[in-house]
C-alpha atoms as a PDB file:
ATOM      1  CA  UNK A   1      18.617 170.646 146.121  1.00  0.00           C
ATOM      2  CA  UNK A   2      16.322 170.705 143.481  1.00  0.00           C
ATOM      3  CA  UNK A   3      19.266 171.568 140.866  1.00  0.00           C
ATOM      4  CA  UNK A   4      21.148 168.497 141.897  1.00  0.00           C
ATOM      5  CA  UNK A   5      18.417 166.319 141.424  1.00  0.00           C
ATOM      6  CA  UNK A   6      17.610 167.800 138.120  1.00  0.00           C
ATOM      7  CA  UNK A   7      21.535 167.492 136.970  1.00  0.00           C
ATOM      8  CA  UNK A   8      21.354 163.517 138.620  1.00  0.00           C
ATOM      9  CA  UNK A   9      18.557 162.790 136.429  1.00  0.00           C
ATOM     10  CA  UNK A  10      20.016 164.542 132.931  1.00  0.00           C
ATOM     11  CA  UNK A  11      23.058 162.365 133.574  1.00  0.00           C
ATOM     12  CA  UNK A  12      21.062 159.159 134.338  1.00  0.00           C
ATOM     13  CA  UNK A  13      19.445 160.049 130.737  1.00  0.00           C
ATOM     14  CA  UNK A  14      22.684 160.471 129.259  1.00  0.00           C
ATOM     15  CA  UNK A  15      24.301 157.651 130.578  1.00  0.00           C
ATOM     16  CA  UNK A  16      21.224 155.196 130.157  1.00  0.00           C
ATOM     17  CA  UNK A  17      21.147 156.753 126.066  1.00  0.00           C
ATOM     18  CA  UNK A  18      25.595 155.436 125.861  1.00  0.00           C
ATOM     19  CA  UNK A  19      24.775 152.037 127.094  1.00  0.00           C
ATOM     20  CA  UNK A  20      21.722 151.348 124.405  1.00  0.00           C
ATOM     21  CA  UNK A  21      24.117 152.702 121.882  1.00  0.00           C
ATOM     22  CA  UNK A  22      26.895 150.291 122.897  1.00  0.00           C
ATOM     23  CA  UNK A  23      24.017 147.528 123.036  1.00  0.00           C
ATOM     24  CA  UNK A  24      22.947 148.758 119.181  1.00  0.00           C
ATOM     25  CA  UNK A  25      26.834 149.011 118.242  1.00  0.00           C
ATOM     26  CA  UNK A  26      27.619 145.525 119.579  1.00  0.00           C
ATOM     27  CA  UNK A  27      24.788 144.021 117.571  1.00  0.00           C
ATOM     28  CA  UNK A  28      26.314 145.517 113.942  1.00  0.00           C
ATOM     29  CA  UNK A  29      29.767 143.877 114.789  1.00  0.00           C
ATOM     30  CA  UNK A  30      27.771 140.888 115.546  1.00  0.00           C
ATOM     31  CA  UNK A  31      28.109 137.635 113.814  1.00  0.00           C
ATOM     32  CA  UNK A  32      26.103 135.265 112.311  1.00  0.00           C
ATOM     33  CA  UNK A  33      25.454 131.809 114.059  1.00  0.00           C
ATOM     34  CA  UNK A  34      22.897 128.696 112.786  1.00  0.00           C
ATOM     35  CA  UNK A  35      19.299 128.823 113.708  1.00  0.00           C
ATOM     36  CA  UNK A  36      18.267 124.907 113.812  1.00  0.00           C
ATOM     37  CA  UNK A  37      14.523 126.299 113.498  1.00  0.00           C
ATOM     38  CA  UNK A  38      14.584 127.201 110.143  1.00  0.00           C
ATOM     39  CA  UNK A  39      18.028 126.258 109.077  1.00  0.00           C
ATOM     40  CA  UNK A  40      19.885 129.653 108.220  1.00  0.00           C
ATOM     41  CA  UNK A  41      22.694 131.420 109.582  1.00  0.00           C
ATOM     42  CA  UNK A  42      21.295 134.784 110.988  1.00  0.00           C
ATOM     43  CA  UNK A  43      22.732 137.758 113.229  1.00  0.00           C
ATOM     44  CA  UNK A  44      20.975 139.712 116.310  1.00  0.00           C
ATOM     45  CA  UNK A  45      19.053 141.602 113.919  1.00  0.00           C
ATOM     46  CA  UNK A  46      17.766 138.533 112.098  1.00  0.00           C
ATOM     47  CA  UNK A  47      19.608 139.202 108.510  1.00  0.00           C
ATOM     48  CA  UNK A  48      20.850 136.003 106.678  1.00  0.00           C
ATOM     49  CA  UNK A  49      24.273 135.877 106.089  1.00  0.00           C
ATOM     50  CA  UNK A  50      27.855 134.430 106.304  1.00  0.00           C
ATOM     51  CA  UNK A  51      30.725 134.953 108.474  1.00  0.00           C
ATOM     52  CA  UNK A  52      33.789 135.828 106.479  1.00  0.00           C
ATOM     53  CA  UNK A  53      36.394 132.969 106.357  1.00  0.00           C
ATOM     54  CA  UNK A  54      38.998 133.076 109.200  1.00  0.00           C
ATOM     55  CA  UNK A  55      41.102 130.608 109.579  1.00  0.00           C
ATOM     56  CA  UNK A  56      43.334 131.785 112.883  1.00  0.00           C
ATOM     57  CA  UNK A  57      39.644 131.482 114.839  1.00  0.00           C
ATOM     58  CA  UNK A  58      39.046 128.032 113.360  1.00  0.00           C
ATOM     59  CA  UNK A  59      42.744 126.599 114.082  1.00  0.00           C
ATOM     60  CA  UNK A  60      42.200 127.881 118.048  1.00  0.00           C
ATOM     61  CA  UNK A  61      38.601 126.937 118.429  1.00  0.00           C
ATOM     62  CA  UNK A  62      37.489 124.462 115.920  1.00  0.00           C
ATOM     63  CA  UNK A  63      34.054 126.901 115.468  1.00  0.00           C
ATOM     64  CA  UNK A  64      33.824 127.644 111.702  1.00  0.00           C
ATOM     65  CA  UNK A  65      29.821 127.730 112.245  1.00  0.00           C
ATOM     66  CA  UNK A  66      28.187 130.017 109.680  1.00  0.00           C
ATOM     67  CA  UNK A  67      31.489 130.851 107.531  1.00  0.00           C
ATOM     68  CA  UNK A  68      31.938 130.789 103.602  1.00  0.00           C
ATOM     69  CA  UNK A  69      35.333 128.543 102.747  1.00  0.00           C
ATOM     70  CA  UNK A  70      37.048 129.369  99.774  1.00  0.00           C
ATOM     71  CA  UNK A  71      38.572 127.021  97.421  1.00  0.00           C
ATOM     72  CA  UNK A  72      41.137 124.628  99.529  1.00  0.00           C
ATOM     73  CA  UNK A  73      42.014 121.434 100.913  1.00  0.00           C
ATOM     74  CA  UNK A  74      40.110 121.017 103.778  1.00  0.00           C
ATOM     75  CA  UNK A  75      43.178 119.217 105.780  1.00  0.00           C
ATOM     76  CA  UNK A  76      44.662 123.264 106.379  1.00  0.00           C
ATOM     77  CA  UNK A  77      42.389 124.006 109.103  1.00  0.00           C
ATOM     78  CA  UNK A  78      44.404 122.063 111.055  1.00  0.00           C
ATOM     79  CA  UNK A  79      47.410 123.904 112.430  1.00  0.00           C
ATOM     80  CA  UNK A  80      49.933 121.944 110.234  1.00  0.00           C
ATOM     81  CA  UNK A  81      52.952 123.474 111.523  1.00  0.00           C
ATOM     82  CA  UNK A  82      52.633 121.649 114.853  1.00  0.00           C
ATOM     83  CA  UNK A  83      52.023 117.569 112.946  1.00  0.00           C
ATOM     84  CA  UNK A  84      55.478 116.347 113.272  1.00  0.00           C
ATOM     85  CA  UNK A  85      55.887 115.102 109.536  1.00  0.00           C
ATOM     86  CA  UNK A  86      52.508 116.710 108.033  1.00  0.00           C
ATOM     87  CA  UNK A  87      51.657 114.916 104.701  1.00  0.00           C
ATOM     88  CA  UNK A  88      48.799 117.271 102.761  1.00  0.00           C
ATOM     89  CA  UNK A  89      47.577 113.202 101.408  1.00  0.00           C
ATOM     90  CA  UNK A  90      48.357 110.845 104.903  1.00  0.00           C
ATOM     91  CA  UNK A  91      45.394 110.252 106.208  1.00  0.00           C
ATOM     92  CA  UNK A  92      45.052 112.887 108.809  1.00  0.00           C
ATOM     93  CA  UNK A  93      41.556 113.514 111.048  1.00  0.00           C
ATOM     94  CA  UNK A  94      39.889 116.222 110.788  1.00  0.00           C
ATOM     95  CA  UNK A  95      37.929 115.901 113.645  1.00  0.00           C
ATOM     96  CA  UNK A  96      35.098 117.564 115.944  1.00  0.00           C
ATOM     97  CA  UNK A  97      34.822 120.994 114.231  1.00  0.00           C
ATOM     98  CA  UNK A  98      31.444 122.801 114.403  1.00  0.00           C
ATOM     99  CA  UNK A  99      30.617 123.857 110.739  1.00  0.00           C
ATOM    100  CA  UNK A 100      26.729 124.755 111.407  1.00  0.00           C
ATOM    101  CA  UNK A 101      25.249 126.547 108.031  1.00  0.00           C
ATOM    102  CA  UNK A 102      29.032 126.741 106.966  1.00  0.00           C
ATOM    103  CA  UNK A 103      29.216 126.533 103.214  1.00  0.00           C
ATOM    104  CA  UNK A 104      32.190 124.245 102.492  1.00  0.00           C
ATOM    105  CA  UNK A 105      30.888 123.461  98.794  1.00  0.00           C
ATOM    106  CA  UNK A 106      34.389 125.211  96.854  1.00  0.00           C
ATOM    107  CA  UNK A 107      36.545 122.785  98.859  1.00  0.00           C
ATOM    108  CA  UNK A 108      38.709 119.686  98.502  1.00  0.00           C
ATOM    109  CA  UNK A 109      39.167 116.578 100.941  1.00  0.00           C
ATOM    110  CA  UNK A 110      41.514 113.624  99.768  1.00  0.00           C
ATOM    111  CA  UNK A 111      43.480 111.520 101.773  1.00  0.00           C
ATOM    112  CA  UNK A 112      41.941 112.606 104.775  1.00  0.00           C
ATOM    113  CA  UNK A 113      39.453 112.303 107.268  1.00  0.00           C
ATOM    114  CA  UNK A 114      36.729 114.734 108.451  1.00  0.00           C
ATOM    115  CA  UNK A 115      34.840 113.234 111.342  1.00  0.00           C
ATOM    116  CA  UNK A 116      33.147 113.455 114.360  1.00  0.00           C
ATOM    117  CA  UNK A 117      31.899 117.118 113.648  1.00  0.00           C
ATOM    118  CA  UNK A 118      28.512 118.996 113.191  1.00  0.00           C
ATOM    119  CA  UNK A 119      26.957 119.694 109.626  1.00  0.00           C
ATOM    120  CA  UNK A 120      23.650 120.677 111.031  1.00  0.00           C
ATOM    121  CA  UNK A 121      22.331 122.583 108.197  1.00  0.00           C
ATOM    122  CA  UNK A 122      26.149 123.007 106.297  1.00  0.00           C
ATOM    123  CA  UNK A 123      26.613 123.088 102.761  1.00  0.00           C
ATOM    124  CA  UNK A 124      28.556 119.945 101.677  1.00  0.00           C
ATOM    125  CA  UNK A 125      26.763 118.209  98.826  1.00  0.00           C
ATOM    126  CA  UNK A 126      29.595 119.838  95.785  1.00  0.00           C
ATOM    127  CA  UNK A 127      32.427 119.108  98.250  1.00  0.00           C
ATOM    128  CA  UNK A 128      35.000 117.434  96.186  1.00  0.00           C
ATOM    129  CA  UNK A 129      36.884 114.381  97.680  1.00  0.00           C
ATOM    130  CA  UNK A 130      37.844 110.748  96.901  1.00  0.00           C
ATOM    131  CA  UNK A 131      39.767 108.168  99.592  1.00  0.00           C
ATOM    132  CA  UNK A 132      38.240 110.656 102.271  1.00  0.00           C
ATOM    133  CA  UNK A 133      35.705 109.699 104.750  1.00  0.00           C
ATOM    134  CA  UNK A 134      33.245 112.385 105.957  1.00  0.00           C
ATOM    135  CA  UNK A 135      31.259 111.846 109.272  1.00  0.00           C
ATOM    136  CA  UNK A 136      29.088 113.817 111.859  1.00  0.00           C
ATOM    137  CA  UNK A 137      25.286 115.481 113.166  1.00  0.00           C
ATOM    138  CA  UNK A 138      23.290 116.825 110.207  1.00  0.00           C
ATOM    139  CA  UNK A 139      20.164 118.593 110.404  1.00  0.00           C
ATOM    140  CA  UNK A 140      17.019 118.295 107.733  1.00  0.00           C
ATOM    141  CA  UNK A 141      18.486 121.488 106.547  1.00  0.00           C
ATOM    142  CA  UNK A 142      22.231 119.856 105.708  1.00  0.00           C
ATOM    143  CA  UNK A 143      22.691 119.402 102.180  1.00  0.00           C
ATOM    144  CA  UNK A 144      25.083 116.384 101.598  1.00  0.00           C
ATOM    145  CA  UNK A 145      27.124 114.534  98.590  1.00  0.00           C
ATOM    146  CA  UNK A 146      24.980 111.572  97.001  1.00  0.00           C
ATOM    147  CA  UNK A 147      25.548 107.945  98.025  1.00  0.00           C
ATOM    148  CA  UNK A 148      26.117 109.025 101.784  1.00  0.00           C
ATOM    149  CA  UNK A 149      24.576 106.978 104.582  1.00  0.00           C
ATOM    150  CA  UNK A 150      22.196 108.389 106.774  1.00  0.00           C
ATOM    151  CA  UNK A 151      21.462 107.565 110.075  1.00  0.00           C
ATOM    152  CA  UNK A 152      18.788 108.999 112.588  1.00  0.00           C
ATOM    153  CA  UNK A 153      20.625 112.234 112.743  1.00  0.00           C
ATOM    154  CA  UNK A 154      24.497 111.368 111.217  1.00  0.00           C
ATOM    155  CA  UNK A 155      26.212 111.167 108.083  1.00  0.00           C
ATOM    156  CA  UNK A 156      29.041 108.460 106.817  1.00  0.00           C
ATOM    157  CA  UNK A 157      30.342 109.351 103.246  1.00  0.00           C
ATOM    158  CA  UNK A 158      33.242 107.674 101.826  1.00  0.00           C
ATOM    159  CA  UNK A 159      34.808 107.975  98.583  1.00  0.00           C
END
């Protein structure tokens, strides 16, 4: 009996050491979300950094929190094959995205609208755009074009 309980135990150890190792494994593949206390994008380890830019996750979910955008007009986040008669310049609304501590400062917005989302600590203040309106929640961390209006806790650009 005593050999049973011995072998029970060893394979409790074993089997207790796999799950931590899962836990550890799940926390590299981990990515990086906005901490509103001191206004960086972090992981479950506490590094700084950026999620890579993916634009399949932000079509489905509108979550683009803590990613680095590349060059582009901002108006191709949304999933333009399914606007009946999509105009890259008609006025379109971009509207109620989550860009926490995303860095959006290499991109373009003319024509269109991007409202009604959160910039808490984002990077917006090189964005380039003219006949645009920007709009949303900042933080004291969210760095923001010139001439905006600030309200309590919102921004209204337009340009």
């Amino acid at each position: 009996m005593k050999k049973y309980a011995f072998l029970i135990l060893i394979a409790g150890i074993i089997i207790s050491c796999n799950k931590k190792d899962v836990l550890l494994n799940d926390c590299i593949d981990s990515i990086f979300y906005y901490d509103s206390l001191n206004g960086e994008c972090v992981n479950c380890k506490g590094e700084l950094g950026l999620n890579p830019y993916n634009l399949n996750q932000i079509r489905l979910t509108k979550n683009a929190e803590c990613m680095k955008f590349p060059a582009m007009h901002l108006v191709f986040i949304l999933d333009t094959l399914n606007i009946e008669n999509f105009n890259e310049y008609a006025n379109n609304d971009i509207q109620e995205y989550n860009f926490k501590g995303a860095d959006l400062d290499s991109t373009n917005l003319h024509f269109n609208q991007l409202i009604k989302s959160n910039f808490e600590g984002a990077k917006i203040s090189q964005i380039n755009f003219g006949y645009a309106r920007i709009n949303g929640e900042i933080d004291s961390y969210t760095e923001y074009p010139e001439g905006c209006i600030i309200e309590n806790d919102s921004i209204n650009c337009h340009q």
